[in-house]
Protein backbone atom coordinates (compact mmCIF):
# COMPACT_ATOMS: atom_id res chain seq x y z
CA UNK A 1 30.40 141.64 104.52
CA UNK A 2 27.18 142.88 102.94
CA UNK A 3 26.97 139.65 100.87
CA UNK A 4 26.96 137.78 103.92
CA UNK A 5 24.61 139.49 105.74
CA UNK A 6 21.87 139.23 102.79
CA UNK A 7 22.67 135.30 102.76
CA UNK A 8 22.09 135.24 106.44
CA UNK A 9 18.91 137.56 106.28
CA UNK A 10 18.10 134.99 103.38
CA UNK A 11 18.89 132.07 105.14
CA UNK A 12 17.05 133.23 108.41
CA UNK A 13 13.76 133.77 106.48
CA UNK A 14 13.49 131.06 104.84
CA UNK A 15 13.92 128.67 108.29
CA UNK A 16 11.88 131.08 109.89
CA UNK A 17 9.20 130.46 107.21
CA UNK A 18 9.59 126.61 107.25
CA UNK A 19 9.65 125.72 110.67
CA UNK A 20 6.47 128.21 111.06
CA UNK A 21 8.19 130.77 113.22
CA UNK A 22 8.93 128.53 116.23
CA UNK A 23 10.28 129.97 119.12
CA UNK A 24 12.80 128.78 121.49
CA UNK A 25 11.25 128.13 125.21
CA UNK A 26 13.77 128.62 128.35
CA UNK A 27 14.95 125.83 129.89
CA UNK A 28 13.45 125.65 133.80
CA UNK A 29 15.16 122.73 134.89
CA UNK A 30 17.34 122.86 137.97
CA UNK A 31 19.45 119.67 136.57
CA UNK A 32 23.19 120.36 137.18
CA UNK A 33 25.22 121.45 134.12
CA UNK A 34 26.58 117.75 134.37
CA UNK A 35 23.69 116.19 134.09
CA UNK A 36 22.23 118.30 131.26
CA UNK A 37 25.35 118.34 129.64
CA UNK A 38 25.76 114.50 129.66
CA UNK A 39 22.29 114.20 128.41
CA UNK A 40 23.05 116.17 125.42
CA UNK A 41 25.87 114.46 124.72
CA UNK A 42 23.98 110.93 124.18
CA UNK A 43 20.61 113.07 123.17
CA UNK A 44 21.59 115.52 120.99
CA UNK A 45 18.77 117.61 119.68
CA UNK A 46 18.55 118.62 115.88
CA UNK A 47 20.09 122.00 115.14
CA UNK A 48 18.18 122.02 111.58
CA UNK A 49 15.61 125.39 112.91
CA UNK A 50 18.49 127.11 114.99
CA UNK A 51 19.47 130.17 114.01
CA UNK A 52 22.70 130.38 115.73
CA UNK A 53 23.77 127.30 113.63
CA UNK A 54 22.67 128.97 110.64
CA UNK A 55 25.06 131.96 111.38
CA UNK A 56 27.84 129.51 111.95
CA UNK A 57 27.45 127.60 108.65
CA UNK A 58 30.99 128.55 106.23
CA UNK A 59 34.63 128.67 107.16
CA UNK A 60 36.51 130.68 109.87
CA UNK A 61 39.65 132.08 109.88
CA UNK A 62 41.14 132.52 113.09
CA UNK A 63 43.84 132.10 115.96
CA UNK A 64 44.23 130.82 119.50
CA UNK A 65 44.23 133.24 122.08
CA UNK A 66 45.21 130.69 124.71
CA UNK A 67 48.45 129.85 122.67
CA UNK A 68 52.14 131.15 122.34
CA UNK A 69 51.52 130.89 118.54
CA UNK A 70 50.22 133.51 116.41
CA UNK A 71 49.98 130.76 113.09
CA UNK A 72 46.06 130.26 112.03
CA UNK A 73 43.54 128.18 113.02
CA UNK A 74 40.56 126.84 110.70
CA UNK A 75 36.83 125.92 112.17
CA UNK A 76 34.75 124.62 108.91
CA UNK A 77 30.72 124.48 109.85
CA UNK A 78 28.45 122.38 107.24
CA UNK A 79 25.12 121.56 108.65
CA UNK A 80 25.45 119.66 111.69
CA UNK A 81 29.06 118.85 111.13
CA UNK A 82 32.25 120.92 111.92
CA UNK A 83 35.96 120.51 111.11
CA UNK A 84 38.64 121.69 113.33
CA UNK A 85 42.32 122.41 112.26
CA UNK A 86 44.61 124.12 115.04
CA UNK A 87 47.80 126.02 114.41
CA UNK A 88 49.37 122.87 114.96
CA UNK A 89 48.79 121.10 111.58
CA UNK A 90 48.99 117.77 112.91
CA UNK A 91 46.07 119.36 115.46
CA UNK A 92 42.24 118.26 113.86
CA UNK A 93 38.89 117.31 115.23
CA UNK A 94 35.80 115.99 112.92
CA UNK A 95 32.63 115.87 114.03
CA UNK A 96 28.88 116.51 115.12
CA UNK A 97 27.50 119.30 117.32
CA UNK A 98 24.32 121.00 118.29
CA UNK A 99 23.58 125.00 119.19
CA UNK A 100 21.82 125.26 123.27
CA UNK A 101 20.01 128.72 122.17
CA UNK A 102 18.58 128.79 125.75
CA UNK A 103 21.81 129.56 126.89
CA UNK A 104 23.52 133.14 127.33
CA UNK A 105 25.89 132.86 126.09
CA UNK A 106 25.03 130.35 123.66
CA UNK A 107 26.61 126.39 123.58
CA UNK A 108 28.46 124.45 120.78
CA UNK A 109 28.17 121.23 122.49
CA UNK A 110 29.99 118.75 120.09
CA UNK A 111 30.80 115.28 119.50
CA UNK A 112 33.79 114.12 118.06
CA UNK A 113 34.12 111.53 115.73
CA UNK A 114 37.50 111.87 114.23
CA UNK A 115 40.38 113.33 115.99
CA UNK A 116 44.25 112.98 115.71
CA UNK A 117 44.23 111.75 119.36
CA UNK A 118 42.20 108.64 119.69
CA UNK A 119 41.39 109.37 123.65
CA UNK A 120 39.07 112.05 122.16
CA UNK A 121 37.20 110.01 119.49
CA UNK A 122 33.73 109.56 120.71
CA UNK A 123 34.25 112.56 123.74
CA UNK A 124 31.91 115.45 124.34
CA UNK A 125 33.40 118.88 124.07
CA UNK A 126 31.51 121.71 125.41
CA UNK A 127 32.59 125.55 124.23
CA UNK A 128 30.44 128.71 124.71
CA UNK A 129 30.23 131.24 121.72
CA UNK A 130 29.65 134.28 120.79
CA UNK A 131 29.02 136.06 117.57
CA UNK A 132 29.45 139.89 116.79
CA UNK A 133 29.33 141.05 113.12
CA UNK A 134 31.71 138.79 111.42
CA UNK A 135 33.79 137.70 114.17
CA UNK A 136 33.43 134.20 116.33
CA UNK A 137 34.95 134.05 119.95
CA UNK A 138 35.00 130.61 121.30
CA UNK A 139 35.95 129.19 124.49
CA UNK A 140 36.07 125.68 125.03
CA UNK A 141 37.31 123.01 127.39
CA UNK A 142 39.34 119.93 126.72
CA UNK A 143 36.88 117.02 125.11
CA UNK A 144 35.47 114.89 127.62
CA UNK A 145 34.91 117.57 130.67
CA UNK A 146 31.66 117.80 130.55
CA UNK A 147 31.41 121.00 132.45
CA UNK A 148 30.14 124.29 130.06
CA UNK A 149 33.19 127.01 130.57
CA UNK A 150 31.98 129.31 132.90
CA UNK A 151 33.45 132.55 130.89
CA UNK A 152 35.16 133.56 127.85
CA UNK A 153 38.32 133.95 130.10
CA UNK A 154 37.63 130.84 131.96
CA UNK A 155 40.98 129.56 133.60
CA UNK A 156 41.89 125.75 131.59
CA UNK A 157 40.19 126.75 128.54
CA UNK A 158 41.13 127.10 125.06
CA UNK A 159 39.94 130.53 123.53
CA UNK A 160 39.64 131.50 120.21
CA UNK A 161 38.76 134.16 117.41
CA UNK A 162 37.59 133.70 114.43
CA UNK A 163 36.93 135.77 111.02
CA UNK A 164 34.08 134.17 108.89
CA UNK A 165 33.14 133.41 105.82
């Protein structure tokens, strides 16, 4: 764990230092969480200064909270793409995303590009995260709502934990 800190402390100066200690503005538009989120889904805005993103960058070990199963899950995070394998093996998802830091909590708002159900190839999915230490708790909805979970116990949602890197 104290490796991974000193990469992230590593990692977090030298963005800081390159993108000439930018800081992120609050959002003050009154647009509905639709609206916003379907923009983001056609718009998506670069990631590459975020420090949330930079945090989720390695592989996660985890399981489904929302399942009957207690068999692992795997969420894989390089750059702006991610890789999702569920307890079901035949259960994966490929794709983009980008990090809403002006959100508390924060958004993974992705889009998928390779899926094992084709209904979802080329859907939005919207999750909110979290991230304590080395642990990742994730909430998302099914791909294509474009509605942002309103909690980490949100009814209809998948939830998850991860252990990182």
């Amino acid at each position: 764990m104290k490796m991974n800190t000193i990469l992230y402390c590593t990692a977090t100066c030298l963005l800081l230092s390159a993108a000439g200690c930018t800081s992120v503005q609050p959002s003050t538009s009154t647009a509905s969480n639709t609206e916003a989120n379907a923009s983001s889904a056609t718009q998506p805005k670069s990631p590459a200064s975020s420090l949330a993103t930079v945090a989720l960058q390695g592989a996660w070990k985890g399981r489904e909270l929302s399942a009957d199963s207690d068999a692992p899950c795997y969420l894989v995070i390089s750059g702006k793409n991610f890789e999702f394998h569920g307890a079901d093996t035949n259960e994966w998802y490929k794709g983009t995303f980008t990090v809403r830091e002006d959100a508390n909590p924060k958004v993974f708002a992705a889009s998928i590009s390779e899926c094992c159900a084709p209904k979802y190839v080329g859907a939005a999915d919207y999750a909110i995260f979290r991230l304590e230490n080395d642990t990742l708790t994730l909430t998302a909805n099914e791909p294509g709502n474009l509605d942002i979970p309103s909690g980490f116990d949100a009814p209809e949602t998948r939830r998850f934990v991860f252990k990182g890197k």
